[in-house]
Every structure is written in structure tokens, then in C-alpha cells.
N, C-alpha and C. Protein backbone atom coordinates (compact mmCIF):
# COMPACT_ATOMS: atom_id res chain seq x y z
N UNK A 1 102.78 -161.40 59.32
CA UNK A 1 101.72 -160.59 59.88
C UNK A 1 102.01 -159.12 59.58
N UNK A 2 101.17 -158.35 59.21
CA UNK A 2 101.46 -156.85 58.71
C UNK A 2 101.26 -155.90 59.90
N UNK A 3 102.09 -154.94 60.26
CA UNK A 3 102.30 -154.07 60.90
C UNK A 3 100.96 -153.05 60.86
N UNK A 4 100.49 -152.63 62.15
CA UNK A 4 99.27 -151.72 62.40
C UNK A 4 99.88 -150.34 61.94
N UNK A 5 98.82 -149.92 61.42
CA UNK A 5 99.42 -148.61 61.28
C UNK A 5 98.12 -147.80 62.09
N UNK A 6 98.43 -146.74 62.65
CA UNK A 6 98.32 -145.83 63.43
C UNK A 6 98.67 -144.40 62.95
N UNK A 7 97.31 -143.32 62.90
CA UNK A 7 97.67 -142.25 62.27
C UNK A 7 98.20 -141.24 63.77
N UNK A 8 98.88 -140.28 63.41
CA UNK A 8 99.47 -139.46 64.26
C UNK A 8 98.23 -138.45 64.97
N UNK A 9 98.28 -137.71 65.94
CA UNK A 9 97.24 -136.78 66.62
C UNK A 9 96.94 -135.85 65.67
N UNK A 10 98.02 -135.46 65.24
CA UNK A 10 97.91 -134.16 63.97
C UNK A 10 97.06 -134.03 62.68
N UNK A 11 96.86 -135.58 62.24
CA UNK A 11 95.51 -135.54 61.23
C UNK A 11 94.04 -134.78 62.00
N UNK A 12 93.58 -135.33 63.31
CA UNK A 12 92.72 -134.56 64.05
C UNK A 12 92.67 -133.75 64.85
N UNK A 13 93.96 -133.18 65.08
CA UNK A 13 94.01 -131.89 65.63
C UNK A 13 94.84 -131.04 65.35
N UNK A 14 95.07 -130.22 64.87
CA UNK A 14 96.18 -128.81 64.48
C UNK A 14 96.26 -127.71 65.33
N UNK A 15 97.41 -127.25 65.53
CA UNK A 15 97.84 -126.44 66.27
C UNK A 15 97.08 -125.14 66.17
N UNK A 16 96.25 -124.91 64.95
CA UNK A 16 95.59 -123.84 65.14
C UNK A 16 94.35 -123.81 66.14
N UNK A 17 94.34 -124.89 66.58
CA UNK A 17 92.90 -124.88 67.17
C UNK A 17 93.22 -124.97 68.85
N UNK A 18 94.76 -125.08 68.92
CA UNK A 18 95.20 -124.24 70.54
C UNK A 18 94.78 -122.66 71.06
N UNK A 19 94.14 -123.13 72.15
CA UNK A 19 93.75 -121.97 72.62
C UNK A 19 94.57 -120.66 72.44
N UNK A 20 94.35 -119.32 72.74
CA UNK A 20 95.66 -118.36 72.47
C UNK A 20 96.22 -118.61 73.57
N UNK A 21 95.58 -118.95 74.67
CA UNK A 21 96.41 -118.06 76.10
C UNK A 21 97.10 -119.33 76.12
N UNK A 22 97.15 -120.64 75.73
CA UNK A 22 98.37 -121.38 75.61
C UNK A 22 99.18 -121.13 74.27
N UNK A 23 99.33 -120.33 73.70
CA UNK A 23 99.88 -120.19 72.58
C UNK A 23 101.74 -120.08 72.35
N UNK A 24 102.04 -120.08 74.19
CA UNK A 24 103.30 -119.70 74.56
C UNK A 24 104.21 -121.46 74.20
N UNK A 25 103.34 -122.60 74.48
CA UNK A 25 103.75 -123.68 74.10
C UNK A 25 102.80 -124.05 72.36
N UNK A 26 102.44 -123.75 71.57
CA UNK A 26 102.40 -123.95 70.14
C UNK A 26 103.26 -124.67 69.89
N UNK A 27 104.93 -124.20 69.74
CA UNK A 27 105.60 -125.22 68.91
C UNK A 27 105.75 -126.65 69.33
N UNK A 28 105.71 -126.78 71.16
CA UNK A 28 106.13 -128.15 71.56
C UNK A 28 104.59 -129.05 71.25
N UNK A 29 103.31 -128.36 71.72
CA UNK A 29 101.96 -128.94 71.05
C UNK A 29 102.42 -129.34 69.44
N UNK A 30 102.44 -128.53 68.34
CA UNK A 30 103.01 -129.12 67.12
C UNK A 30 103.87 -130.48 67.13
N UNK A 31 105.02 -130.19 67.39
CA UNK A 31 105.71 -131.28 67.55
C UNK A 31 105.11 -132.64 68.12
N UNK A 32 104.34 -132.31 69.30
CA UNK A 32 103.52 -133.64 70.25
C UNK A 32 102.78 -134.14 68.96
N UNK A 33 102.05 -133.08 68.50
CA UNK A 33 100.74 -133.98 67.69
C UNK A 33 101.79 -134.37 66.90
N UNK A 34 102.62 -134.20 66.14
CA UNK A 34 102.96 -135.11 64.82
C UNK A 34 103.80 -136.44 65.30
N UNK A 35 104.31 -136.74 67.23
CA UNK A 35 104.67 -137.57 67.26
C UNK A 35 103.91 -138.76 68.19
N UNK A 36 102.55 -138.31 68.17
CA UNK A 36 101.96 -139.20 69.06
C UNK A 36 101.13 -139.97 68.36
N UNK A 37 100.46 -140.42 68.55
CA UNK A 37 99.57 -141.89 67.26
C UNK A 37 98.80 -142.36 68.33
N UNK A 38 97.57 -142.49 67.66
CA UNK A 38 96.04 -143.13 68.54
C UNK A 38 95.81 -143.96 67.81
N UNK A 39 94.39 -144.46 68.23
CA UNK A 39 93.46 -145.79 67.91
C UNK A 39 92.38 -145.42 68.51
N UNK A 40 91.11 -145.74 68.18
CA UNK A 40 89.68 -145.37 68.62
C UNK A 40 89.55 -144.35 69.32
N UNK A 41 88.98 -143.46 68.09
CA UNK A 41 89.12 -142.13 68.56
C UNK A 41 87.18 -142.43 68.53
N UNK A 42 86.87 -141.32 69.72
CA UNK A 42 85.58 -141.28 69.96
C UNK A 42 85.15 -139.83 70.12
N UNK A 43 84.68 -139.28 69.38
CA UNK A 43 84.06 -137.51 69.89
C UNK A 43 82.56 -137.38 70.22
N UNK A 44 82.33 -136.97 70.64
CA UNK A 44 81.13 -136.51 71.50
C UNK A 44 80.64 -135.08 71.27
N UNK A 45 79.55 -134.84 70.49
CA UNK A 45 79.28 -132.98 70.82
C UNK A 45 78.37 -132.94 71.72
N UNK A 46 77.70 -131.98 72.02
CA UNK A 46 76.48 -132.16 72.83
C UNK A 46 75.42 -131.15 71.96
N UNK A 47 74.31 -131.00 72.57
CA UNK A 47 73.21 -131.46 71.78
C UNK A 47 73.06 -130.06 71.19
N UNK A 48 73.47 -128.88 72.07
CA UNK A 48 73.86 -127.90 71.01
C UNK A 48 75.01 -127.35 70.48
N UNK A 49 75.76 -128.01 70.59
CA UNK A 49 77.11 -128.13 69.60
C UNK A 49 77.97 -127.05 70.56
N UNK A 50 78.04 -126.72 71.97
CA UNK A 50 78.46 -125.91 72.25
C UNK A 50 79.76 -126.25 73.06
N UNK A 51 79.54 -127.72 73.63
CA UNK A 51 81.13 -128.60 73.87
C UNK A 51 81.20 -130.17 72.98
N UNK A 52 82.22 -129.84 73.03
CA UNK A 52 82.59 -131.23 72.53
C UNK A 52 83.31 -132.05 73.64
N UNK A 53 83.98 -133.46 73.15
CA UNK A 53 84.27 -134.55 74.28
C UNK A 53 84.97 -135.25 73.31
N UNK A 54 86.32 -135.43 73.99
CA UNK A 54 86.92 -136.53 73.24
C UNK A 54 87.54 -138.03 74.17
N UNK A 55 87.35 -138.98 73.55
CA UNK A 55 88.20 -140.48 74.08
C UNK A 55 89.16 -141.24 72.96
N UNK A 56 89.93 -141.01 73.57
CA UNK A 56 90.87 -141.28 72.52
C UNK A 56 92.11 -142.58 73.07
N UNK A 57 92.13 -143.34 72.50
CA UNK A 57 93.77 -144.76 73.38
C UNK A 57 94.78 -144.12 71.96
N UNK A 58 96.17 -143.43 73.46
CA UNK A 58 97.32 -143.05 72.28
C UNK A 58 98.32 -144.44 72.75
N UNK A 59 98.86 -144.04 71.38
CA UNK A 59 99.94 -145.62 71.08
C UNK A 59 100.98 -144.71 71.06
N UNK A 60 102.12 -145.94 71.66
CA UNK A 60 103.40 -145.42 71.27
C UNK A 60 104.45 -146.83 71.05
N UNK A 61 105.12 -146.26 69.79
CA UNK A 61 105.65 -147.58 69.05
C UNK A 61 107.27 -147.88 69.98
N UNK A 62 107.42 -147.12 70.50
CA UNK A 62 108.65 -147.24 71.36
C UNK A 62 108.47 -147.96 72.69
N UNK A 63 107.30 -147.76 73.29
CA UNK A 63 106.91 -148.45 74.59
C UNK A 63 107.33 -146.67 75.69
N UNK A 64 107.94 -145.78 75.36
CA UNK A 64 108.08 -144.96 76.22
C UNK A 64 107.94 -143.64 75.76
N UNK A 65 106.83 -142.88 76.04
CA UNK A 65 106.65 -141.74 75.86
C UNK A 65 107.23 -140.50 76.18
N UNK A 66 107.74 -139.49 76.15
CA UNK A 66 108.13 -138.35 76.92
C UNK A 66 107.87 -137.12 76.53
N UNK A 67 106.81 -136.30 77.47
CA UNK A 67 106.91 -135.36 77.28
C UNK A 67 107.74 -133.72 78.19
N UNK A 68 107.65 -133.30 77.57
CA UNK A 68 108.30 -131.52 78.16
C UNK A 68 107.04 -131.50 79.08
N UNK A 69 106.86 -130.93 80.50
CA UNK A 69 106.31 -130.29 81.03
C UNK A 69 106.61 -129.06 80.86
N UNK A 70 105.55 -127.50 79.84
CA UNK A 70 105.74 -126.80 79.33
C UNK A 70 106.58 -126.07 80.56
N UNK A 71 107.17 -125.29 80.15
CA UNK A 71 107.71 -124.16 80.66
C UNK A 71 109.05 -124.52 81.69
N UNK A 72 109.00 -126.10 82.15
CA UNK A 72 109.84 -126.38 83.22
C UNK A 72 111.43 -126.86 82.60
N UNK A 73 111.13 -127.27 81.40
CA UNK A 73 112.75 -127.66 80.38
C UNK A 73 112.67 -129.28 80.83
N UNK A 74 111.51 -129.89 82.01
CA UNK A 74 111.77 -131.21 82.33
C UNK A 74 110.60 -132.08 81.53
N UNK A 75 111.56 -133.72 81.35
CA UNK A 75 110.87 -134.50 80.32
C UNK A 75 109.91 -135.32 81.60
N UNK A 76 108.47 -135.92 81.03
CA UNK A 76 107.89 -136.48 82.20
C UNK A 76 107.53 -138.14 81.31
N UNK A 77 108.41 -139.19 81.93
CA UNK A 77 108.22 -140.50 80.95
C UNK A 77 106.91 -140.73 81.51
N UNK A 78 105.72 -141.14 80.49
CA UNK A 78 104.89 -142.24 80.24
C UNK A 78 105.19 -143.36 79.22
N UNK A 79 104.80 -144.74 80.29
CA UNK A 79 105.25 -146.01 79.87
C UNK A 79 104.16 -146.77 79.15
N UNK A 80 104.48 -147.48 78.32
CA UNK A 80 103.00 -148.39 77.78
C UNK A 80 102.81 -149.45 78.80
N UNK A 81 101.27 -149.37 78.96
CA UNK A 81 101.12 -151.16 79.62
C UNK A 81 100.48 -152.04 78.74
């Protein structure tokens, strides 16, 4: 049986498109997108293109996620179910 592949956050989103006034976490956002990986990604604009909407299911090939809560130095585990 062949292994799913799953593209990373970073094909659809780049760090340039972080707001400025979070710009103080940029590098750990970078890092997130190139290590997180989705499946059915769904976007939404609205009717005058002035918000968008995203739904997105992220995968993780480890079963345990962790991220930095910015600014605190602490990791916060999310688990797969």
C-alpha cells in the first residue's frame, strides 16, 4: 500500500503574508508552516473579496504535535485522534 503524501502549510501560506504586528514571531510561524502538513484544504472569499475563510484538517505523521506558545519559551502538545 503506498504512503499518503501530504503537502506542508508552507506551499499555501508564506511567512510574508504574517501580519506585521505579529512579525515578532516570523521565524517560529516559518518553521511551523514547513513542519505542519494538511489535507482538504477549503477557502472561502466573500462576495467582495474583502475576507477570506479558511478549513483546513492538519496531519501529523508523528501522532504528536508541539508547538512554542510565542513569547512564553513553553511547548503546548497536540495529540492526533
Amino acid at each position: 500500500m503506498a504512503d499518503n503524501f501530504y503537502p506542508a502549510l508552507s506551499t499555501v501560506v508564506s511567512v510574508d503574508q504574517v501580519p506585521d504586528n505579529l512579525s515578532f514571531v516570523a521565524d517560529s510561524i516559518d518553521n511551523l508552516l514547513d513542519q505542519v502538513y494538511f489535507k482538504d484544504l477549503q477557502l472561502e472569499k466573500s462576495n467582495d473579496g474583502s475576507t477570506y475563510s479558511c478549513l483546513v484538517d492538519i496531519v501529523s505523521t508523528s501522532g504528536i504535535l508541539q508547538l512554542e506558545i510565542p513569547g512564553t519559551g513553553r511547548l503546548r502538545e497536540l495529540r492526533a485522534t
